[in-house]
N, C-alpha and C. Protein backbone atom coordinates (compact mmCIF):
# COMPACT_ATOMS: atom_id res chain seq x y z
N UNK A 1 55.44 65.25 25.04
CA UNK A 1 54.92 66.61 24.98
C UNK A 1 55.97 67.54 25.57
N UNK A 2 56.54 68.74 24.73
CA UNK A 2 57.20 69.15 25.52
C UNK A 2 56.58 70.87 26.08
N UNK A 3 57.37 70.92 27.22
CA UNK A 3 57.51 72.32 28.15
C UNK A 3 56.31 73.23 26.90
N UNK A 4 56.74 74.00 26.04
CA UNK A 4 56.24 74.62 25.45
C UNK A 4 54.63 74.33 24.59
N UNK A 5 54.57 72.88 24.99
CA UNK A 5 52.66 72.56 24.46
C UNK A 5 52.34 72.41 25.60
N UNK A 6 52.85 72.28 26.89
CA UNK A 6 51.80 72.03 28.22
C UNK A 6 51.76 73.60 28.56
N UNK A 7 52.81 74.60 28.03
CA UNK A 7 52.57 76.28 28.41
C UNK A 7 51.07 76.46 27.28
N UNK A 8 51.25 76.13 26.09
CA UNK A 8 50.36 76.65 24.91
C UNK A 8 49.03 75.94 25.59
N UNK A 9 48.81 74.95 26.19
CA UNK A 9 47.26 74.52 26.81
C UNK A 9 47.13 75.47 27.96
N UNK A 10 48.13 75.46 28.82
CA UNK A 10 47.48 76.19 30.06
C UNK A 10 47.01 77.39 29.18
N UNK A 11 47.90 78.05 28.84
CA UNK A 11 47.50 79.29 28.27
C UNK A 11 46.41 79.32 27.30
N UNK A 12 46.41 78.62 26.48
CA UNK A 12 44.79 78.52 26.15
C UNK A 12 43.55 78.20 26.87
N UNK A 13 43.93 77.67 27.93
CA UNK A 13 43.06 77.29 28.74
C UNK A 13 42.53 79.15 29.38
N UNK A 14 43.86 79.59 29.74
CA UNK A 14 43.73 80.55 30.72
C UNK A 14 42.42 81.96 29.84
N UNK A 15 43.24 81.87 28.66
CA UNK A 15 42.85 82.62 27.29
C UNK A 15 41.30 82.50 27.89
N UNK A 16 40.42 81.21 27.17
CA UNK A 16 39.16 80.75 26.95
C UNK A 16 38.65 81.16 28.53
N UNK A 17 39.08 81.12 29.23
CA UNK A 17 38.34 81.41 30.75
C UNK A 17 38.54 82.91 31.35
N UNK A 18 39.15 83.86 30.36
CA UNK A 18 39.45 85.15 31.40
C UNK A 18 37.94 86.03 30.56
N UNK A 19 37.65 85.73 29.62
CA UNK A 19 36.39 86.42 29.38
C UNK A 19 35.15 85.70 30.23
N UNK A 20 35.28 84.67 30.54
CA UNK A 20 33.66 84.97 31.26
C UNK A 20 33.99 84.96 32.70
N UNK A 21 35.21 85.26 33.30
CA UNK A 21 35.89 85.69 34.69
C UNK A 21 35.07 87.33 34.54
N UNK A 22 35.75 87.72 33.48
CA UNK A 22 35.52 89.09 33.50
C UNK A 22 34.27 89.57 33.31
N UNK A 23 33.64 88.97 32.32
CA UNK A 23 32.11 88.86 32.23
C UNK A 23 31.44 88.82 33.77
N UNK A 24 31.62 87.59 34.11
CA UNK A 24 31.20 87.12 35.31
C UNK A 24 31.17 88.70 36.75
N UNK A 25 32.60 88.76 36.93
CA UNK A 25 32.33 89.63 37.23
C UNK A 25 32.03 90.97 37.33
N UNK A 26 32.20 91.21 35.71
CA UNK A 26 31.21 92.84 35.63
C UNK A 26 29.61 92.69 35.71
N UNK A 27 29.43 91.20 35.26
CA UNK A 27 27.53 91.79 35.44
C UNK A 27 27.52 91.90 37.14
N UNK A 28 28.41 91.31 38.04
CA UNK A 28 27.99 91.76 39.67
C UNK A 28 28.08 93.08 39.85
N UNK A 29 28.86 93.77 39.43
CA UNK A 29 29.09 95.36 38.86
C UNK A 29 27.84 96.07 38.60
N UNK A 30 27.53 95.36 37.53
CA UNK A 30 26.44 95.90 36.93
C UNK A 30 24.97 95.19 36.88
N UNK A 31 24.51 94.49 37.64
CA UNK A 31 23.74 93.49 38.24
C UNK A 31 22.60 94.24 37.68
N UNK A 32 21.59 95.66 38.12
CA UNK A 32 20.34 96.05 37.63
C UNK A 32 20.34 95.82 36.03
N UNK A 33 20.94 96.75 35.25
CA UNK A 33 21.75 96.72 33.95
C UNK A 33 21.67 95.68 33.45
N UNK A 34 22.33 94.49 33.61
CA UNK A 34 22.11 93.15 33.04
C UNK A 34 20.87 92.82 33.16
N UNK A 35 20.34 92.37 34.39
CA UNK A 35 19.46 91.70 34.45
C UNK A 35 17.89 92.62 33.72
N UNK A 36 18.29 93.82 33.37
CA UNK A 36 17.27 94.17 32.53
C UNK A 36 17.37 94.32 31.10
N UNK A 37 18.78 93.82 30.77
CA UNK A 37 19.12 93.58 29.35
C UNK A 37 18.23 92.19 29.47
N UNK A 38 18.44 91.20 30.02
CA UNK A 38 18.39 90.05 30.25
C UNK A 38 16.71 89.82 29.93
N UNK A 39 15.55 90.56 30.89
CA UNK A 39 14.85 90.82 30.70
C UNK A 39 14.11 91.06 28.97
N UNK A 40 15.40 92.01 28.84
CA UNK A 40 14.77 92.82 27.15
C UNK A 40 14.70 92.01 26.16
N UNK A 41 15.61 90.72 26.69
CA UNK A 41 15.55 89.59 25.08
C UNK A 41 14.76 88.66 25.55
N UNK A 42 13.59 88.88 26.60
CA UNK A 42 13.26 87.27 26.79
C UNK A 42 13.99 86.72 27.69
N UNK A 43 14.56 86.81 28.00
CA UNK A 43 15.53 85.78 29.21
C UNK A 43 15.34 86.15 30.42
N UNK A 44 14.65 85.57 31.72
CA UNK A 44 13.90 85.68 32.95
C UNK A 44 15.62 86.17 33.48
N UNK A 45 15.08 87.79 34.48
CA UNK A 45 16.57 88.19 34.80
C UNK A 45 16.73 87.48 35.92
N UNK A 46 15.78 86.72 36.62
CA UNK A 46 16.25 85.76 38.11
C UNK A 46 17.39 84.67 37.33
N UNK A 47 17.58 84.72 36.31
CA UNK A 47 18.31 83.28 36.34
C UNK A 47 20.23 83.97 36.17
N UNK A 48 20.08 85.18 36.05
CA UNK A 48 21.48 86.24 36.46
C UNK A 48 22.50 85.47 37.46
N UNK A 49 21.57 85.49 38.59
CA UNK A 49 22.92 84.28 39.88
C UNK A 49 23.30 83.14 38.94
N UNK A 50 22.76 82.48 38.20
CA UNK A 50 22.90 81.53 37.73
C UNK A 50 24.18 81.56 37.07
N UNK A 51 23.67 82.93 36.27
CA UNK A 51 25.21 83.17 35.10
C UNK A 51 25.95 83.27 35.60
N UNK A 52 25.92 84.26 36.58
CA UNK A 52 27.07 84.82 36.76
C UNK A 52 28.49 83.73 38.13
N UNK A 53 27.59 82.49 38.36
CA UNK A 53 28.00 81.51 39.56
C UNK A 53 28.50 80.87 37.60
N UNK A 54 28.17 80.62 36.94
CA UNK A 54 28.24 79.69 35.83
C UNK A 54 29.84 80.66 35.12
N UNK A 55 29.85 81.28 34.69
CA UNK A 55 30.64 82.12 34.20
C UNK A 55 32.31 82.24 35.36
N UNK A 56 31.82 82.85 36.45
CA UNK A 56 33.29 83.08 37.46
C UNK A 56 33.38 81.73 37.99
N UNK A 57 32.95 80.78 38.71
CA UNK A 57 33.20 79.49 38.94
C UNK A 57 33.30 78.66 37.55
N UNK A 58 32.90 78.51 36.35
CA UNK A 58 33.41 77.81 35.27
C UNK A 58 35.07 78.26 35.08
N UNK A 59 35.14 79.24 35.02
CA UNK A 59 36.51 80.16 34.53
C UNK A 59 37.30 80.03 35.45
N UNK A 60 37.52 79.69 36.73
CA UNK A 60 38.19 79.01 37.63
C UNK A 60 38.45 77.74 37.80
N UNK A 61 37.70 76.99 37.32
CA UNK A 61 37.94 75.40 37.06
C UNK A 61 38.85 75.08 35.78
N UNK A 62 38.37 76.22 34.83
CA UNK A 62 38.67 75.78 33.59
C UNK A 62 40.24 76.13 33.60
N UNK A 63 40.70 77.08 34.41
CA UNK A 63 42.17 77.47 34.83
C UNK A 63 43.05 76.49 35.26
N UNK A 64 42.73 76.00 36.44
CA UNK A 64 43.02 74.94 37.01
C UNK A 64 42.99 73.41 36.19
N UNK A 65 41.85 73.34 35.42
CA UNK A 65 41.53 72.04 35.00
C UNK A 65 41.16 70.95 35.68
N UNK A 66 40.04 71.63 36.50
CA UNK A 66 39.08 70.84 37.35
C UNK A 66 38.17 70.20 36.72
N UNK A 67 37.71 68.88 36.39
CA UNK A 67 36.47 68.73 35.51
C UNK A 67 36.53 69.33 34.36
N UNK A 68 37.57 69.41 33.98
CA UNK A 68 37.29 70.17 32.64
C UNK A 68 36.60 69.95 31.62
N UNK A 69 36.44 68.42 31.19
CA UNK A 69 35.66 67.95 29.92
C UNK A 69 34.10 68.57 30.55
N UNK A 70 33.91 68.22 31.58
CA UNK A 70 31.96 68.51 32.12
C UNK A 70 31.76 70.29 32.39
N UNK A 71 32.94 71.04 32.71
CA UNK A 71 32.37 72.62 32.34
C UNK A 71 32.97 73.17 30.99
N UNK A 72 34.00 72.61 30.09
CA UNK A 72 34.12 72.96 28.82
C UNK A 72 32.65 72.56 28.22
N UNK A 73 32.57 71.78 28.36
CA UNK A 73 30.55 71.51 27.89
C UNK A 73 29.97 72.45 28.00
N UNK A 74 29.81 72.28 29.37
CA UNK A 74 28.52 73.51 29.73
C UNK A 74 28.89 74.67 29.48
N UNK A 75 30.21 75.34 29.67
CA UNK A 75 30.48 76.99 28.56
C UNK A 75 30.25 76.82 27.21
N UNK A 76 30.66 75.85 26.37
CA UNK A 76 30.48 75.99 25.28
C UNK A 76 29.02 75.85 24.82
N UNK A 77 28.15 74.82 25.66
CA UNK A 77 26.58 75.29 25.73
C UNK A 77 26.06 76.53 25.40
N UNK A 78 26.89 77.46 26.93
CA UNK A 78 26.40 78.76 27.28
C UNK A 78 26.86 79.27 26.44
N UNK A 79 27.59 79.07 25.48
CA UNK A 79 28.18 80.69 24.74
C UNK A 79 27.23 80.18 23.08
N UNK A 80 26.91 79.00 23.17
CA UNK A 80 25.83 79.05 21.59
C UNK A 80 24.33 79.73 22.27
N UNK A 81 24.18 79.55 23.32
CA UNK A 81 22.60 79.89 23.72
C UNK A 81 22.74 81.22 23.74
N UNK A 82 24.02 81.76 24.28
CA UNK A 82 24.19 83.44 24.64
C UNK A 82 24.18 83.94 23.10
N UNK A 83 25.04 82.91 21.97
CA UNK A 83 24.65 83.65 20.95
C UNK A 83 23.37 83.96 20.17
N UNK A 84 22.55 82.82 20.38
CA UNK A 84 21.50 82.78 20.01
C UNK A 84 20.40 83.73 20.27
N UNK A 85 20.45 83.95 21.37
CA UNK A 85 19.71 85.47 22.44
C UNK A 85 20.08 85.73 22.32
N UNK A 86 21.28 86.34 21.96
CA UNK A 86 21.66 88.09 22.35
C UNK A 86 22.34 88.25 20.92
N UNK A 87 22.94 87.44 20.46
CA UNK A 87 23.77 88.33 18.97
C UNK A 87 23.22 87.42 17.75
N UNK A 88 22.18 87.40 17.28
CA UNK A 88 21.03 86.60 16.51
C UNK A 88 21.12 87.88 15.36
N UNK A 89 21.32 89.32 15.68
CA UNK A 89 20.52 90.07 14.21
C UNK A 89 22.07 90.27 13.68
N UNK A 90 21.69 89.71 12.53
CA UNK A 90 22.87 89.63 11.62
C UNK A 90 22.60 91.11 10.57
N UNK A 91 21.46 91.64 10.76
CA UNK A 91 21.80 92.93 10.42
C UNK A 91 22.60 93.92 10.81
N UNK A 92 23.04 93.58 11.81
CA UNK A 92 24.00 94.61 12.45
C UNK A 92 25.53 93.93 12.34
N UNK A 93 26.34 94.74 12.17
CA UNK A 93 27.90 94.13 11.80
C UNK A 93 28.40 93.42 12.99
N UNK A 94 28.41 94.74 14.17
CA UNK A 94 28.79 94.20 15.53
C UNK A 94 27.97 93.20 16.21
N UNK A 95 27.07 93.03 15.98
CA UNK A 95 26.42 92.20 16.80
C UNK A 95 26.59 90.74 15.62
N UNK A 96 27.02 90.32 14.18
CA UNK A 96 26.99 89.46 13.84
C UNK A 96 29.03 89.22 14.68
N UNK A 97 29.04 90.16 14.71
CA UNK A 97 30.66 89.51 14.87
C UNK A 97 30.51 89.17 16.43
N UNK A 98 29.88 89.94 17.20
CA UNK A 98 29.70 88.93 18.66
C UNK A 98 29.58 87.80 18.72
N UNK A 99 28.16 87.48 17.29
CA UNK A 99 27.66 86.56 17.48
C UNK A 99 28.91 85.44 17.16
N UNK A 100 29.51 85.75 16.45
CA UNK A 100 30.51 84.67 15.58
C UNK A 100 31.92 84.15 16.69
N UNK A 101 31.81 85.32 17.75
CA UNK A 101 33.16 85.12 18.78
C UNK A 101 32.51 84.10 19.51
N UNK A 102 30.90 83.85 20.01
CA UNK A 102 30.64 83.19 20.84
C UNK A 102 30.97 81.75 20.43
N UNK A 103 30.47 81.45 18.96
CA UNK A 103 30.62 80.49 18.03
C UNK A 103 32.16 79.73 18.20
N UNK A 104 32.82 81.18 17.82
CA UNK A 104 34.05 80.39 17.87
C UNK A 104 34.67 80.08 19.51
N UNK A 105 34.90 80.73 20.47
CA UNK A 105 34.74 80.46 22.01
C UNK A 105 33.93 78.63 22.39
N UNK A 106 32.90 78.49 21.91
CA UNK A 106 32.21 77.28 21.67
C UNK A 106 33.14 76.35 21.21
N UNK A 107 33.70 76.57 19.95
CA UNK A 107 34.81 75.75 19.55
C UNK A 107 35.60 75.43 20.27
N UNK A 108 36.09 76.82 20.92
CA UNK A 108 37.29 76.28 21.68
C UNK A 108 37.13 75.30 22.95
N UNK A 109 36.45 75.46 23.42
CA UNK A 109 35.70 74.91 24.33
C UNK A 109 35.13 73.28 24.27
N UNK A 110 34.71 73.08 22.70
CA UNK A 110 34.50 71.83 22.88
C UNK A 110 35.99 71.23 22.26
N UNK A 111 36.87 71.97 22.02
CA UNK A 111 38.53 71.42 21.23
C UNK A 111 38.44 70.89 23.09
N UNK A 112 38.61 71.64 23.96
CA UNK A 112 38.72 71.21 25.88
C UNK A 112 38.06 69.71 25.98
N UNK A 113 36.79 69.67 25.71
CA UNK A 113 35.94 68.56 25.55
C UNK A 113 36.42 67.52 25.51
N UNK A 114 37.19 67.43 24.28
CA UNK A 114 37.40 66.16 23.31
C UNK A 114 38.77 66.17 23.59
N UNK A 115 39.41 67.05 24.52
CA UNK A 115 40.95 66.96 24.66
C UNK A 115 41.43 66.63 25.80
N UNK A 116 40.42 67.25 26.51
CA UNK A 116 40.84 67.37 28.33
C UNK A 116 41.35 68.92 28.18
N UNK A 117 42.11 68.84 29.58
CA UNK A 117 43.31 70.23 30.15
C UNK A 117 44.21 69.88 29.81
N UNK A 118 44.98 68.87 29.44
CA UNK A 118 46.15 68.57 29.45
C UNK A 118 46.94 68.60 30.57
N UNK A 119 48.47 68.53 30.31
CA UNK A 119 49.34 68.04 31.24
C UNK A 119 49.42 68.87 32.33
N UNK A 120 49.60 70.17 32.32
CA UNK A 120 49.00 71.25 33.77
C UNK A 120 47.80 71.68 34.04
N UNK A 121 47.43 70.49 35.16
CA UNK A 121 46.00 70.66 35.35
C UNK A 121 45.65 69.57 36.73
N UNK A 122 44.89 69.77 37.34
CA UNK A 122 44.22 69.13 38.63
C UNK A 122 43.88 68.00 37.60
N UNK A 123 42.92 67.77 36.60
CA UNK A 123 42.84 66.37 36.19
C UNK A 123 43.99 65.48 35.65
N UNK A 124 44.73 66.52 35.01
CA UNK A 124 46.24 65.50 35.09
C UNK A 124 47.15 65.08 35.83
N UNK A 125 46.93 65.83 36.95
CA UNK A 125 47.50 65.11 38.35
C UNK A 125 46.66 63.70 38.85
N UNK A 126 45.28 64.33 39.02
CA UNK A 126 44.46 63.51 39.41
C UNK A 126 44.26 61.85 38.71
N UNK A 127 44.89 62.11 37.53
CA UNK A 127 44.93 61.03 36.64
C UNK A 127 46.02 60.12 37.07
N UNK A 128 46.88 60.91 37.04
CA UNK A 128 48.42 60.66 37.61
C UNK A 128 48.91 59.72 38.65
N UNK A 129 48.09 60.39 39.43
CA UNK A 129 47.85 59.34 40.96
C UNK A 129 46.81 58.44 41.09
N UNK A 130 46.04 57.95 39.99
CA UNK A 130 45.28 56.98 40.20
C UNK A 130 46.29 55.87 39.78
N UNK A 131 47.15 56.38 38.03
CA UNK A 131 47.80 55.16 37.47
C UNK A 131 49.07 54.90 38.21
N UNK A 132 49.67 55.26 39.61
CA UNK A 132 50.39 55.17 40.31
C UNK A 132 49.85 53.86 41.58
C-alpha cells in the first residue's frame, strides 16, 4: 500500500466523520431547536444526549480509527434511521436529496465496516503490536 492510499483512507475517514462532528456539535448550539424538531417527527427529544454523545464521540474514533468496524456500524445505522425520520418526503427535492446523502454516508460507512481504518489508525497499530 503506498503513502498516497493510507493518505486517501485517513482522509476519507476524516471526510465521513467531520459532518456528524459538526452536526454533533451544532445541535449543543442549538439544543431547544433540535430537540423540538426531534419532537415534531416523532422522535422522543430526551434521546438528543444520546445523539449528540453518538455523533461527536463516533466522529472522533472514526478519525483516529478506534473500533472502527463497531462505530462505522452504528453511524451507518444512524444515518439510515435519520433518513428514514427526517428526509422520508420525497415530495420535496431537498429533502429527497438529504435523504439520499444519508444513504450514501451509510455506504460509506459500511465500505469502513467491511474494510477497517486502514493503515493510519489506532487499530492498525493495535493490530501491529499484537502480531509482534
Amino acid at each position: 500500500m503506498t503513502a498516497l492510499d493510507k493518505l486517501a483512507e485517513f482522509t476519507g475517514r476524516s471526510f465521513l466523520a467531520a459532518i456528524f462532528l459538526l452536526s454533533g456539535l451544532g445541535k449543543i448550539g442549538q439544543y431547544a431547536g433540535t430537540q423540538a424538531y426531534m419532537d415534531s417527527a416523532g422522535v422522543p427529544g430526551q434521546l438528543l444526549p444520546l445523539v449528540i454523545a453518538l455523533e461527536v464521540a463516533g466522529a472522533l474514533v472514526i478519525v483516529v480509527g478506534w473500533q472502527t468496524r463497531l462505530i462505522a456500524l452504528a453511524l451507518a445505522g444512524f444515518s439510515l434511521i435519520a433518513a428514514i425520520l427526517f428526509h422520508a418526503n420525497f415530495q420535496d427535492q431537498i429533502t429527497m436529496i438529504m435523504f439520499l446523502k444519508n444513504i450514501g454516508i451509510a455506504g460509506g460507512f459500511l465500505l469502513l465496516f467491511a474494510n477497517g481504518a486502514g493503515a493510519w489508525s489506532l487499530d492498525a497499530r493495535r493490530a501491529a503490536q499484537s502480531n509482534a
